[in-house]
N, C-alpha and C. Protein backbone atom coordinates (compact mmCIF):
# COMPACT_ATOMS: atom_id res chain seq x y z
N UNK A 1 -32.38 -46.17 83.02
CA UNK A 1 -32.13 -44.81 82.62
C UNK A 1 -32.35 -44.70 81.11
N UNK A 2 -32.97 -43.81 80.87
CA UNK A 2 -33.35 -43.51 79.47
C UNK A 2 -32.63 -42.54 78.80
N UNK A 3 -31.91 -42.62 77.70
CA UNK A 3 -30.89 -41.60 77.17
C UNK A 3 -31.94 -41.13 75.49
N UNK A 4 -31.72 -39.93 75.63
CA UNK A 4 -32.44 -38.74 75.19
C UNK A 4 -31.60 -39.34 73.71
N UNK A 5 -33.12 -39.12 72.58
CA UNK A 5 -32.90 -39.32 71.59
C UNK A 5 -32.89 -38.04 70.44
N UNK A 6 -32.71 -36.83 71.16
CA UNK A 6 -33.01 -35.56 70.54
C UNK A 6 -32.04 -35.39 69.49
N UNK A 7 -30.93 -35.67 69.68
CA UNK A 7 -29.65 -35.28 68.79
C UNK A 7 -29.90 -35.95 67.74
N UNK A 8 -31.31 -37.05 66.94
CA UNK A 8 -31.63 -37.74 65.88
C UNK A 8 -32.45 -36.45 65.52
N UNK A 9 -32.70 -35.75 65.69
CA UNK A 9 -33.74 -34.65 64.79
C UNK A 9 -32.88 -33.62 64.43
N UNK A 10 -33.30 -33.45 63.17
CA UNK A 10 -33.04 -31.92 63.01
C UNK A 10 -31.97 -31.02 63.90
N UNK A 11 -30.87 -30.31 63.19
CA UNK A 11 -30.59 -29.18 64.35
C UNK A 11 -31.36 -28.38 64.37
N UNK A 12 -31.91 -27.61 63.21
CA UNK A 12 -32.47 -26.46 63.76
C UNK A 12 -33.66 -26.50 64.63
N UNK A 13 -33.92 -27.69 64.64
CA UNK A 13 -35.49 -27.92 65.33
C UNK A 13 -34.79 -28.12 67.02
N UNK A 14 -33.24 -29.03 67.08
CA UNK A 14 -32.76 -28.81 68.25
C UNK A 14 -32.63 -27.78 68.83
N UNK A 15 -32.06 -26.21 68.18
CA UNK A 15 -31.59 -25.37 68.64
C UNK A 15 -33.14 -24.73 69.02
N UNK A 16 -34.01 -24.64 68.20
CA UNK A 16 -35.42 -23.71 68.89
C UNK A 16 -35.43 -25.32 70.14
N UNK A 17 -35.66 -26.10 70.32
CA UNK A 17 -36.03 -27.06 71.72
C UNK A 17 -34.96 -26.10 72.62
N UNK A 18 -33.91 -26.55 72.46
CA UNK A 18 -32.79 -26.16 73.53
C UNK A 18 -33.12 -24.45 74.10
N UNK A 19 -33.39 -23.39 72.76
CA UNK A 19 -33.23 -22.40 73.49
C UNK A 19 -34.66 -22.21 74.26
N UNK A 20 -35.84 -23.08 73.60
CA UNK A 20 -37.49 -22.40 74.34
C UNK A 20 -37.11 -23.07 75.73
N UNK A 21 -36.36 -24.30 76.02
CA UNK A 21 -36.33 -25.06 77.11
C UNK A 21 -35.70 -23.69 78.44
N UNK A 22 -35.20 -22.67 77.95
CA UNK A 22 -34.70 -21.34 78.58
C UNK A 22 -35.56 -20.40 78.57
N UNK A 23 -36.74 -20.12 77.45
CA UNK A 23 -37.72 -19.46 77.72
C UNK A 23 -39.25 -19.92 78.25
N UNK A 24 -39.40 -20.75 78.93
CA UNK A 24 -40.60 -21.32 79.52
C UNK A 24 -40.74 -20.49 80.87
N UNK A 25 -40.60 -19.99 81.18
CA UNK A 25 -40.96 -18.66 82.34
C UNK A 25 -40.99 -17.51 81.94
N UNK A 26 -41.95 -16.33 82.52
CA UNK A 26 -41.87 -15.65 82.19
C UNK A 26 -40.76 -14.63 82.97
N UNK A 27 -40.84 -14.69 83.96
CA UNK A 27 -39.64 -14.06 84.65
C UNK A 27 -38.51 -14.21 83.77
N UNK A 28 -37.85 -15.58 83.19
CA UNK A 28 -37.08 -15.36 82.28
C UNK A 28 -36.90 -14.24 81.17
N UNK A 29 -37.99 -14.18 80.79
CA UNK A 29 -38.25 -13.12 79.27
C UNK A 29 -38.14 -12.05 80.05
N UNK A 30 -38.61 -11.95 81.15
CA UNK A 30 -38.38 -10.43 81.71
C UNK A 30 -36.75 -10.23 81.97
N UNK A 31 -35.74 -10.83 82.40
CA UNK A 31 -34.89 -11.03 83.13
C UNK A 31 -33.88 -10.82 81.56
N UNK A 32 -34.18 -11.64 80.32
CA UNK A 32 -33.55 -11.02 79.65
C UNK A 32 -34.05 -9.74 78.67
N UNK A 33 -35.03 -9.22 78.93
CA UNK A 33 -35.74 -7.99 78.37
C UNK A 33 -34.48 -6.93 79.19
N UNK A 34 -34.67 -6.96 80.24
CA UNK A 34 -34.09 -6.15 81.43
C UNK A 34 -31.94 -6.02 80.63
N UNK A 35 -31.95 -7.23 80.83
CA UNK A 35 -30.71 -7.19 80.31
C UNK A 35 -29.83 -6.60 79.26
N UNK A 36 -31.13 -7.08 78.38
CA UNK A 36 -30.90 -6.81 77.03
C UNK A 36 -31.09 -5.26 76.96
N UNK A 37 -31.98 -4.54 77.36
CA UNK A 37 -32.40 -3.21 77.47
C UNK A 37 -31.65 -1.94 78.26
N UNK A 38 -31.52 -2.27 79.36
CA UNK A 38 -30.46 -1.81 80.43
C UNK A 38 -28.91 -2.44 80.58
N UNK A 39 -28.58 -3.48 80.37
CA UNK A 39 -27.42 -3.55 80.45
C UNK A 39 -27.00 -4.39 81.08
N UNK A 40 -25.83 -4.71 81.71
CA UNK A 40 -25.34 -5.74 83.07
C UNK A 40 -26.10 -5.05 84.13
N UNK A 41 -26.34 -6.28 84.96
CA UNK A 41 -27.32 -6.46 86.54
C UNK A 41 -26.91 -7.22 87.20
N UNK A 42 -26.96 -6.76 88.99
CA UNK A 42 -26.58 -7.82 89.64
C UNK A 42 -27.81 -8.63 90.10
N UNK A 43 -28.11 -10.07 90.70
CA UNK A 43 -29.29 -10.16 91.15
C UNK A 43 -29.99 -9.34 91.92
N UNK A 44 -29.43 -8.48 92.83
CA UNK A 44 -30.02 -7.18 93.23
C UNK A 44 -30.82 -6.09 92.34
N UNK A 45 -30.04 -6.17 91.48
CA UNK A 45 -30.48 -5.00 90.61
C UNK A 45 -31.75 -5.64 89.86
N UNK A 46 -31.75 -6.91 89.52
CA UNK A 46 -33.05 -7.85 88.80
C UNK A 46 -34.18 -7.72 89.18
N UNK A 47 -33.99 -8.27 90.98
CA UNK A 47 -35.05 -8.47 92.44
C UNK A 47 -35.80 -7.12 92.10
N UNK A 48 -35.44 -6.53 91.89
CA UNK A 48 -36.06 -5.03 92.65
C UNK A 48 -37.33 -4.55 91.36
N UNK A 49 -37.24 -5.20 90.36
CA UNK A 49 -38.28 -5.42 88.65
C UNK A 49 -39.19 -6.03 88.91
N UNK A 50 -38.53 -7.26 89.94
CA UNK A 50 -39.36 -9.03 90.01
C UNK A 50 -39.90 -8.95 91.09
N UNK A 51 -41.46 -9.83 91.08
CA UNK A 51 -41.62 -10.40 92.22
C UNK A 51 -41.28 -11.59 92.91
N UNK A 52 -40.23 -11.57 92.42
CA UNK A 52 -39.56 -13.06 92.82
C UNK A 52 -38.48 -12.72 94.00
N UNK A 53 -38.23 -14.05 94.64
CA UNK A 53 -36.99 -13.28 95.80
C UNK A 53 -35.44 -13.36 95.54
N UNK A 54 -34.64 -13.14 95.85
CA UNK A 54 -33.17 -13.37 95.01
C UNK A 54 -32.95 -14.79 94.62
N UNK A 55 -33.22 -15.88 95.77
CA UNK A 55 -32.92 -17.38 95.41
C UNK A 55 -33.12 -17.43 93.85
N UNK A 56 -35.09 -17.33 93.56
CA UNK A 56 -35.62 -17.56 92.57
C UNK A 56 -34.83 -16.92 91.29
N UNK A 57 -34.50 -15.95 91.46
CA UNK A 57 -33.61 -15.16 90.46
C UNK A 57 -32.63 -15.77 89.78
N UNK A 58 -32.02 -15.76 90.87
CA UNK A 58 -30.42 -16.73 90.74
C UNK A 58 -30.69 -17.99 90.08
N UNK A 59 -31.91 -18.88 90.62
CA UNK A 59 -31.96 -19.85 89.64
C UNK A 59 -32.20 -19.99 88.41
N UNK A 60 -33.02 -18.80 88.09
CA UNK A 60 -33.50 -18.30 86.71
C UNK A 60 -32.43 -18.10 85.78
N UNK A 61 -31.12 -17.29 86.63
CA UNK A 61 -30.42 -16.58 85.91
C UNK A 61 -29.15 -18.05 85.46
N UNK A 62 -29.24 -18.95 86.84
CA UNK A 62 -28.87 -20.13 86.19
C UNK A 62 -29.03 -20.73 84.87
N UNK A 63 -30.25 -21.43 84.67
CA UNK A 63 -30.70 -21.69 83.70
C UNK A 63 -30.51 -21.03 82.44
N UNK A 64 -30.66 -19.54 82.84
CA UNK A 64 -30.45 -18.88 80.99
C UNK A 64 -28.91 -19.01 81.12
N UNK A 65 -28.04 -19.01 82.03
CA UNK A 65 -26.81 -19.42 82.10
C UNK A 65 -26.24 -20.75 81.32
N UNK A 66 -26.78 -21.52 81.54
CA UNK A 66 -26.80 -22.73 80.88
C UNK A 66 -27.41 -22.96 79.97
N UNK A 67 -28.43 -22.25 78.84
CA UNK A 67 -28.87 -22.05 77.61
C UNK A 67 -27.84 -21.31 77.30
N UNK A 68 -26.92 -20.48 77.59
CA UNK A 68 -25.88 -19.63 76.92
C UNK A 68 -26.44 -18.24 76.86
N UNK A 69 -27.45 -18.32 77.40
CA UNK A 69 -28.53 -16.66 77.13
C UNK A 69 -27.50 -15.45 78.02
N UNK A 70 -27.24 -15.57 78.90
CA UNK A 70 -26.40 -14.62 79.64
C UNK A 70 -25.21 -15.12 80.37
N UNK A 71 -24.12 -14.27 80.26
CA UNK A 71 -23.21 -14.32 80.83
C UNK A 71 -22.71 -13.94 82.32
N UNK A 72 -21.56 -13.94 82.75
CA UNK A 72 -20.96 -13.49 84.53
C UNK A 72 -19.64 -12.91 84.23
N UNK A 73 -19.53 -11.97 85.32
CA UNK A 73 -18.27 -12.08 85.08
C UNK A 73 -18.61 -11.66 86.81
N UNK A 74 -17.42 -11.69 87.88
CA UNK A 74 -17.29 -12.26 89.38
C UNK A 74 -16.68 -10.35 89.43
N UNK A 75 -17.36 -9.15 90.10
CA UNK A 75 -16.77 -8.43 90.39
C UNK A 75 -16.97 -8.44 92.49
N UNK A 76 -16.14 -9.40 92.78
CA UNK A 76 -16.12 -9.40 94.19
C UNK A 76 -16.80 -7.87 95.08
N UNK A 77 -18.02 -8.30 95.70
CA UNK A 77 -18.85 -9.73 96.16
C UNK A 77 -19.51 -9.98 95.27
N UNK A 78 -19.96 -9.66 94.14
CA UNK A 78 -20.79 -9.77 93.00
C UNK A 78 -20.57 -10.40 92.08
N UNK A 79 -21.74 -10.84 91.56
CA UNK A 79 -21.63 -11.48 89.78
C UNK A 79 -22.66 -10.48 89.29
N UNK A 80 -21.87 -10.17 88.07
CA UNK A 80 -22.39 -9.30 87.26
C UNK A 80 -22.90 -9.58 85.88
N UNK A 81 -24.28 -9.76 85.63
CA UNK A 81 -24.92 -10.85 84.67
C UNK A 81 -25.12 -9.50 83.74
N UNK A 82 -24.88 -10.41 82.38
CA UNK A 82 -25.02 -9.63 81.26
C UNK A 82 -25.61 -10.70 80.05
N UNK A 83 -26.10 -9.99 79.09
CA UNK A 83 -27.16 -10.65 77.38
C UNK A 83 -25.84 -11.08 76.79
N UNK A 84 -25.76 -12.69 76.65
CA UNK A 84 -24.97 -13.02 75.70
C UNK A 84 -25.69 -12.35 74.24
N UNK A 85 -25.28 -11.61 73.90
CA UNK A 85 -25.66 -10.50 72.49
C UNK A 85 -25.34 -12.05 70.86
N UNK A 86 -24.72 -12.77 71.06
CA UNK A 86 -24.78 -13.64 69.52
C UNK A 86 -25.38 -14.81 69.92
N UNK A 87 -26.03 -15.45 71.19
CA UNK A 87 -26.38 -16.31 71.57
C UNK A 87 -28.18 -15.84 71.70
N UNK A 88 -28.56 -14.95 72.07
CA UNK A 88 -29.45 -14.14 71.69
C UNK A 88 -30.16 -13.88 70.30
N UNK A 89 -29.17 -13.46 69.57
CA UNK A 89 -29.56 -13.45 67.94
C UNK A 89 -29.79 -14.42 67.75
N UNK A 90 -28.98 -15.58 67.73
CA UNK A 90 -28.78 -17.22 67.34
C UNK A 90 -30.42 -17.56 67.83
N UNK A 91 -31.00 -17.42 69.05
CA UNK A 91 -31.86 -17.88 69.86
C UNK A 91 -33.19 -17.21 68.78
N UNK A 92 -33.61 -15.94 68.16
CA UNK A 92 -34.38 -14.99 67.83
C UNK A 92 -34.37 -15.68 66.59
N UNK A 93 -33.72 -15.78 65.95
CA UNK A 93 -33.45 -16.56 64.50
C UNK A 93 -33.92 -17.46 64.17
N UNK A 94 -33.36 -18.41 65.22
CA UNK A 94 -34.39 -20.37 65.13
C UNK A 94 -35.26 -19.85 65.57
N UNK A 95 -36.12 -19.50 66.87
CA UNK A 95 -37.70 -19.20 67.12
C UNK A 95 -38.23 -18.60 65.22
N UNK A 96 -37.71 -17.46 64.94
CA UNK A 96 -38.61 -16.96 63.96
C UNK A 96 -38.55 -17.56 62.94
N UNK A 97 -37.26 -18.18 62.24
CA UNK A 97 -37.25 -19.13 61.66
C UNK A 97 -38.43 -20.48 61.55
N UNK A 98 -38.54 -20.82 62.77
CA UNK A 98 -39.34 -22.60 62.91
C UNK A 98 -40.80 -21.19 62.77
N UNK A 99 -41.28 -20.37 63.60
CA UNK A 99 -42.67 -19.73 63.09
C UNK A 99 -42.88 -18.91 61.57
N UNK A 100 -41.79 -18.92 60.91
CA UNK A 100 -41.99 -18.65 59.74
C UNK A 100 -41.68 -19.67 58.78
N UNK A 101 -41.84 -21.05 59.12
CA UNK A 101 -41.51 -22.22 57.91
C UNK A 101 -43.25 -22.01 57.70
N UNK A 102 -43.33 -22.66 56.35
CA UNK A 102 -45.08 -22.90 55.70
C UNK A 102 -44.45 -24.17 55.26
């Protein structure tokens, strides 16, 4: 087993890895465009933008879940996904940041 030597570089160069590792789909960028633009969504409300089917969604919405990109909160039967709004900025910052170093 090979243990990841990333935490020797740079943070800020970590934080753009960690957050692009959340934007490598595009459904993603759509998924938080949508969010960010309109508001909280359920995967229902996502599906119906996407050509993707709910599974795919949900996993998507996983992932930016676990970059910190969007949040849940459980309104029974539903999860109701919303734009982590300072995790977002944080994310916009390092990207433009690392494309604006010379």
């Amino acid at each position: 087993m090979s243990l990841s030597k990333a935490h020797l570089y740079d943070e800020a160069d970590q934080m753009v890895s960690f957050y692009a590792g959340g934007l490598n789909y595009p459904g993603r960028l759509r998924i938080l465009r949508t969010l960010r633009d309109q508001g909280p969504k359920t995967v229902f409300d996502l599906a119906i933008e996407h050509p993707l089917s709910l599974s795919a969604i949900s996993q998507h919405l996983d992932i930016l879940s676990k970059k910190e990109l969007v949040d849940f909160q459980t309104r029974f039967p539903y999860l109701i996904y919303s734009l982590n709004r300072e995790r977002y900025e944080e994310a916009k910052k390092s990207l433009l940041d690392f494309f604006d170093e010379e």
